[in-house]
N, C-alpha and C. Protein backbone atom coordinates (compact mmCIF):
# COMPACT_ATOMS: atom_id res chain seq x y z
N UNK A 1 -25.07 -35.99 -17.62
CA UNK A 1 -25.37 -35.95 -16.21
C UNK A 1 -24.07 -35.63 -15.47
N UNK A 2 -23.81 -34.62 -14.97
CA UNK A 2 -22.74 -34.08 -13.94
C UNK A 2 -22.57 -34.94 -12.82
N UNK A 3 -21.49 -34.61 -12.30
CA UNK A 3 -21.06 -35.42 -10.59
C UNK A 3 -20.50 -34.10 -9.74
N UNK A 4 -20.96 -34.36 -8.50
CA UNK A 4 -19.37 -33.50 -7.85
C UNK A 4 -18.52 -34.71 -7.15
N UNK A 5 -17.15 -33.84 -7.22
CA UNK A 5 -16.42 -34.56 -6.62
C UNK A 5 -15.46 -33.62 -5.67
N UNK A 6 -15.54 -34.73 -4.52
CA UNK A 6 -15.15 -34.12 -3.51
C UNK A 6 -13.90 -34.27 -2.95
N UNK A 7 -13.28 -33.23 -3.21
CA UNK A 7 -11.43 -33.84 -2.92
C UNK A 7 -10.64 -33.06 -1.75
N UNK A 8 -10.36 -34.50 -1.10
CA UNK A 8 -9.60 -33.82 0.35
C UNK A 8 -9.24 -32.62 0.52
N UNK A 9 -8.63 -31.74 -0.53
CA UNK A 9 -8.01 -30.66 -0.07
C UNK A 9 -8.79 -29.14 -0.22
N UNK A 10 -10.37 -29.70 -0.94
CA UNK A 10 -11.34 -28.55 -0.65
C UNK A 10 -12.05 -29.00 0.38
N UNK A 11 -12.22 -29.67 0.60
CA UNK A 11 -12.84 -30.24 2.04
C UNK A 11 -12.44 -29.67 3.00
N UNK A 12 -11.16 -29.49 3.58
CA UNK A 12 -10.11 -28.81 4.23
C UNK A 12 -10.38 -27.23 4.49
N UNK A 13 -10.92 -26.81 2.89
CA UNK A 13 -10.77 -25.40 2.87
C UNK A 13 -12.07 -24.74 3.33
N UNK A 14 -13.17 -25.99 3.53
CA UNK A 14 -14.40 -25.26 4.38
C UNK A 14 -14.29 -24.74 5.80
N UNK A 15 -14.65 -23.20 6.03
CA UNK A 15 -14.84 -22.40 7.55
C UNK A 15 -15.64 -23.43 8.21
N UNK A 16 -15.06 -24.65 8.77
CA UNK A 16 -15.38 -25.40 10.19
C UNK A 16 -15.31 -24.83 11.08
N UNK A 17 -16.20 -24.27 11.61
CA UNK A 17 -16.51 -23.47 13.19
C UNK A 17 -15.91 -24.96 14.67
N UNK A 18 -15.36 -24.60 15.24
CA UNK A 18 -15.33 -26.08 16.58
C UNK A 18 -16.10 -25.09 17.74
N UNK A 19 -16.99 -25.34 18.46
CA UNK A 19 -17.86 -24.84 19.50
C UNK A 19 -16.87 -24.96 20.06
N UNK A 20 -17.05 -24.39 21.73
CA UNK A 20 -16.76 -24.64 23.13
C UNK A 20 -17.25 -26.15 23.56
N UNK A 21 -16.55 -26.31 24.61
CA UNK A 21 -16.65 -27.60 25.04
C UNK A 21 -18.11 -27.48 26.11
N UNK A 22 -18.73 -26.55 26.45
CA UNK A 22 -19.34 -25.82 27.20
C UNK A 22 -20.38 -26.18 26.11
N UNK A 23 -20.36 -25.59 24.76
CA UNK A 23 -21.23 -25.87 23.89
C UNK A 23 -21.57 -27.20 23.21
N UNK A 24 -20.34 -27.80 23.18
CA UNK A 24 -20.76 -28.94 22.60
C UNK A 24 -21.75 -29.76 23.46
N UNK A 25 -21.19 -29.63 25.19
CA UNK A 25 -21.94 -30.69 25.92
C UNK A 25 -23.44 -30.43 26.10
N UNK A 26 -23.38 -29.37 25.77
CA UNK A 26 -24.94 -28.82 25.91
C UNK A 26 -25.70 -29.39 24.82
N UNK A 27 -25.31 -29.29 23.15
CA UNK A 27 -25.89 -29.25 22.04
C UNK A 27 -25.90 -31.65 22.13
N UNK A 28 -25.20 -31.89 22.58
CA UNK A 28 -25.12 -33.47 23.27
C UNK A 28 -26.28 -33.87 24.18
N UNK A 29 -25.94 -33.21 24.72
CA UNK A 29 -27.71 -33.11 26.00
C UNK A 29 -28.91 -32.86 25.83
N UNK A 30 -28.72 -31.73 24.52
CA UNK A 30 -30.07 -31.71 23.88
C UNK A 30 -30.54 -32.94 22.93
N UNK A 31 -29.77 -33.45 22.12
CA UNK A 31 -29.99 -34.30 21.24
C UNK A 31 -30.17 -35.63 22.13
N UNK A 32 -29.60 -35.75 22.91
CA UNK A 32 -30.18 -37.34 23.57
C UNK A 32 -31.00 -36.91 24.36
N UNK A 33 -31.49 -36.55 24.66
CA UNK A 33 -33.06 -35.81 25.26
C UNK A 33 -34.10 -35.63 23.88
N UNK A 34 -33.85 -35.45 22.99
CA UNK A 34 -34.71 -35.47 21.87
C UNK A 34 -34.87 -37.17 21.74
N UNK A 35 -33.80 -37.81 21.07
CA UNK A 35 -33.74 -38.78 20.97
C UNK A 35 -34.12 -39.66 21.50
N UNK A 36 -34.41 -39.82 23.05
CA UNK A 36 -35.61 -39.88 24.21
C UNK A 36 -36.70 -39.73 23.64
N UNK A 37 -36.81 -38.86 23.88
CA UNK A 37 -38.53 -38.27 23.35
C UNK A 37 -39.12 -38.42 22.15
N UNK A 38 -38.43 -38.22 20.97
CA UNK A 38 -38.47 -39.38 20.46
C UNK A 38 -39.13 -40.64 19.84
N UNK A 39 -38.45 -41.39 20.97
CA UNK A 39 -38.66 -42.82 21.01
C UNK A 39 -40.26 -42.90 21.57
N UNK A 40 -40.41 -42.01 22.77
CA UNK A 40 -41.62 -42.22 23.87
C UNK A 40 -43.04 -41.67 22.99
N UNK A 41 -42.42 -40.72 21.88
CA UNK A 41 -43.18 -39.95 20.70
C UNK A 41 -43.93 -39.13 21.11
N UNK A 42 -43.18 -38.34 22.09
CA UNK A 42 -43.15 -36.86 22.99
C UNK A 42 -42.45 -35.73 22.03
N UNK A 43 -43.21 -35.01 21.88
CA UNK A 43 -42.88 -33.42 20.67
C UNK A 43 -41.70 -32.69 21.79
N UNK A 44 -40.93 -33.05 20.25
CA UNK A 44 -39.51 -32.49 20.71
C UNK A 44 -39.38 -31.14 20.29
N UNK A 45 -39.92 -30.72 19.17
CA UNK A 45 -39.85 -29.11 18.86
C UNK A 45 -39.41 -28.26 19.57
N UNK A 46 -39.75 -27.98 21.24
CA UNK A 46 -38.95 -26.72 22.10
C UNK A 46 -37.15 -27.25 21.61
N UNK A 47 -36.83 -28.52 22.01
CA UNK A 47 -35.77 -29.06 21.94
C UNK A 47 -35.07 -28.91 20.91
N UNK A 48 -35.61 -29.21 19.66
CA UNK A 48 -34.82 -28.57 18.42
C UNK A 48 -34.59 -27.53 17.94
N UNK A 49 -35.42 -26.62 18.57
CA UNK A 49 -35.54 -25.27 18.46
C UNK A 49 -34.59 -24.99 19.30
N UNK A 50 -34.07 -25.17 20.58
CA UNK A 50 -32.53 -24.59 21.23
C UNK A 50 -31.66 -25.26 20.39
N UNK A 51 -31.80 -26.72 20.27
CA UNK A 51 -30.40 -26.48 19.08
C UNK A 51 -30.31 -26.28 18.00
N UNK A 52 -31.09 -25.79 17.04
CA UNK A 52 -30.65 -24.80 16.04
C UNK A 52 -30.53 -23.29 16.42
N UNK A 53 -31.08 -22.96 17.82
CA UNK A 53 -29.74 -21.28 18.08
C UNK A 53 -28.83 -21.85 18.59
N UNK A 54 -28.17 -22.88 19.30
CA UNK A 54 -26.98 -22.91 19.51
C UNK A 54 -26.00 -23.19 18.06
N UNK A 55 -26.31 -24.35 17.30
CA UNK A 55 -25.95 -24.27 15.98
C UNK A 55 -25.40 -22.75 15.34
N UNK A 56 -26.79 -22.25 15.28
CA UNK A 56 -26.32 -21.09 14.55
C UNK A 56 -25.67 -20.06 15.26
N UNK A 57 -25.75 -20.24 16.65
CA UNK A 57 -24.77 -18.89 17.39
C UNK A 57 -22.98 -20.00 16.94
N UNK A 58 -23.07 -20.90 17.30
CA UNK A 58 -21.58 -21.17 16.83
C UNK A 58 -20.87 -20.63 15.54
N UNK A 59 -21.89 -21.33 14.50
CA UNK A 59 -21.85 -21.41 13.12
C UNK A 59 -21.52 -19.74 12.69
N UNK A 60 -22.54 -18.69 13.03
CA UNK A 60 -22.37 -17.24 12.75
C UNK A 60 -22.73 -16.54 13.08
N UNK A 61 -22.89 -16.50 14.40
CA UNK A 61 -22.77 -15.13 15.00
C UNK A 61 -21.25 -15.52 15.47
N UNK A 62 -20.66 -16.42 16.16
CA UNK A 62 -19.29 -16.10 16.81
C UNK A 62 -18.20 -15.90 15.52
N UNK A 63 -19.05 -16.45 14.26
CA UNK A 63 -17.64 -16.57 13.26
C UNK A 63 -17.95 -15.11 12.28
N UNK A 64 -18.60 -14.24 12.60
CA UNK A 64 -18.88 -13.13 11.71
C UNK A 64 -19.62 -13.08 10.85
N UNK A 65 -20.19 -13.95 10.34
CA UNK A 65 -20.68 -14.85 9.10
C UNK A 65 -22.28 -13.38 9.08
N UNK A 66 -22.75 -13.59 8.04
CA UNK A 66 -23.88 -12.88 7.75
C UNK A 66 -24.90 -13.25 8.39
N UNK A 67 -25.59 -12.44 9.45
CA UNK A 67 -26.63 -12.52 10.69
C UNK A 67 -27.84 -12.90 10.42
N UNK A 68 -28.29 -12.07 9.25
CA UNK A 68 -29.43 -12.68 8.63
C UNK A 68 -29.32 -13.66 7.50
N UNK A 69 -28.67 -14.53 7.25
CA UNK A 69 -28.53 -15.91 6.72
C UNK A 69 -29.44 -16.68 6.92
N UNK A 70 -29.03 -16.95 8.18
CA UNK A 70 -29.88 -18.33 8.70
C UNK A 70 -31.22 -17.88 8.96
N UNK A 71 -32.13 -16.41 9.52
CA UNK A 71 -33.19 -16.18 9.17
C UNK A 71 -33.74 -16.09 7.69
N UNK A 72 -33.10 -15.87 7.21
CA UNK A 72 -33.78 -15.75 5.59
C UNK A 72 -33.83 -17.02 4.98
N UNK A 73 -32.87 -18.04 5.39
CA UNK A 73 -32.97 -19.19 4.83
C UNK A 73 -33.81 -20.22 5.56
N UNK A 74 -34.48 -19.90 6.48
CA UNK A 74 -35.49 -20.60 7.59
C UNK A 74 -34.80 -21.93 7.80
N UNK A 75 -33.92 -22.09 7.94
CA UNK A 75 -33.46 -23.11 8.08
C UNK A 75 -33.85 -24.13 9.12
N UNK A 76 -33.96 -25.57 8.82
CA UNK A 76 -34.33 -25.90 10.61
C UNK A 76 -33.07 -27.07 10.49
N UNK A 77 -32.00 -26.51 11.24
CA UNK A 77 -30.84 -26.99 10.87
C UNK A 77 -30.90 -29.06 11.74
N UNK A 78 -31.66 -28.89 12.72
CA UNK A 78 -31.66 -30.38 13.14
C UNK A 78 -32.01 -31.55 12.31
N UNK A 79 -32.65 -31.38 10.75
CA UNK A 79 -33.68 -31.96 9.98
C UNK A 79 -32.62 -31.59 8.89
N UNK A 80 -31.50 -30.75 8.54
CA UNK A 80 -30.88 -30.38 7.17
C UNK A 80 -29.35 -30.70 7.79
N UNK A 81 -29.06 -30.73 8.54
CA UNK A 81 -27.49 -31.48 9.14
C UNK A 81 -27.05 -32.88 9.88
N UNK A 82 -25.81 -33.41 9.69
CA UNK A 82 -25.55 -34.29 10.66
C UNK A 82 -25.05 -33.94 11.34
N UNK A 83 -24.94 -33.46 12.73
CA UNK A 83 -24.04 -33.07 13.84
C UNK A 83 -23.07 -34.00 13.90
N UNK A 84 -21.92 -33.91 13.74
CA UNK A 84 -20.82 -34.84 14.27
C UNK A 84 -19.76 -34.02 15.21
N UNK A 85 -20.28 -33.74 16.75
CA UNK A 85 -20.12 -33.15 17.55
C UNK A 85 -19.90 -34.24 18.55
């Protein structure tokens, strides 16, 4: 049975995109507005759906990254990431 192991200095070497501050507060606003809704168990879907294009406009379109990625991989990045934004 294999492990990975994860060592500080490849960790380091992952393309970490940092948004705009413009972006972050936005992709913040969305998530506690979900997180709201939520709770009240009001369909957040429009809501997660803007932040996975903001996600992915950070992530690759601003960083060059391959355009059709994240369409081909259907990703629904709010449900497959932790934002620590």
């Amino acid at each position: 049975m294999g492990t990975y192991r994860w060592k500080k200095y490849k960790i380091e070497l992952l393309p970490i995109k940092i948004p705009t501050e413009e972006v972050e507060l936005k992709i913040e606003s969305l998530v506690d507005h979900v997180i709201k809704n939520k709770k009240q168990k009001i369909d957040t879907s429009t809501l997660e759906s803007e932040i996975d294009q903001l996600v992915y406009q950070v992530a690759w379109i601003d960083g060059g990254g391959d355009r059709d990625c994240g369409r081909k991989m259907n990703i629904n990045l709010i449900n497959n990431l932790k934002l620590i934004w």
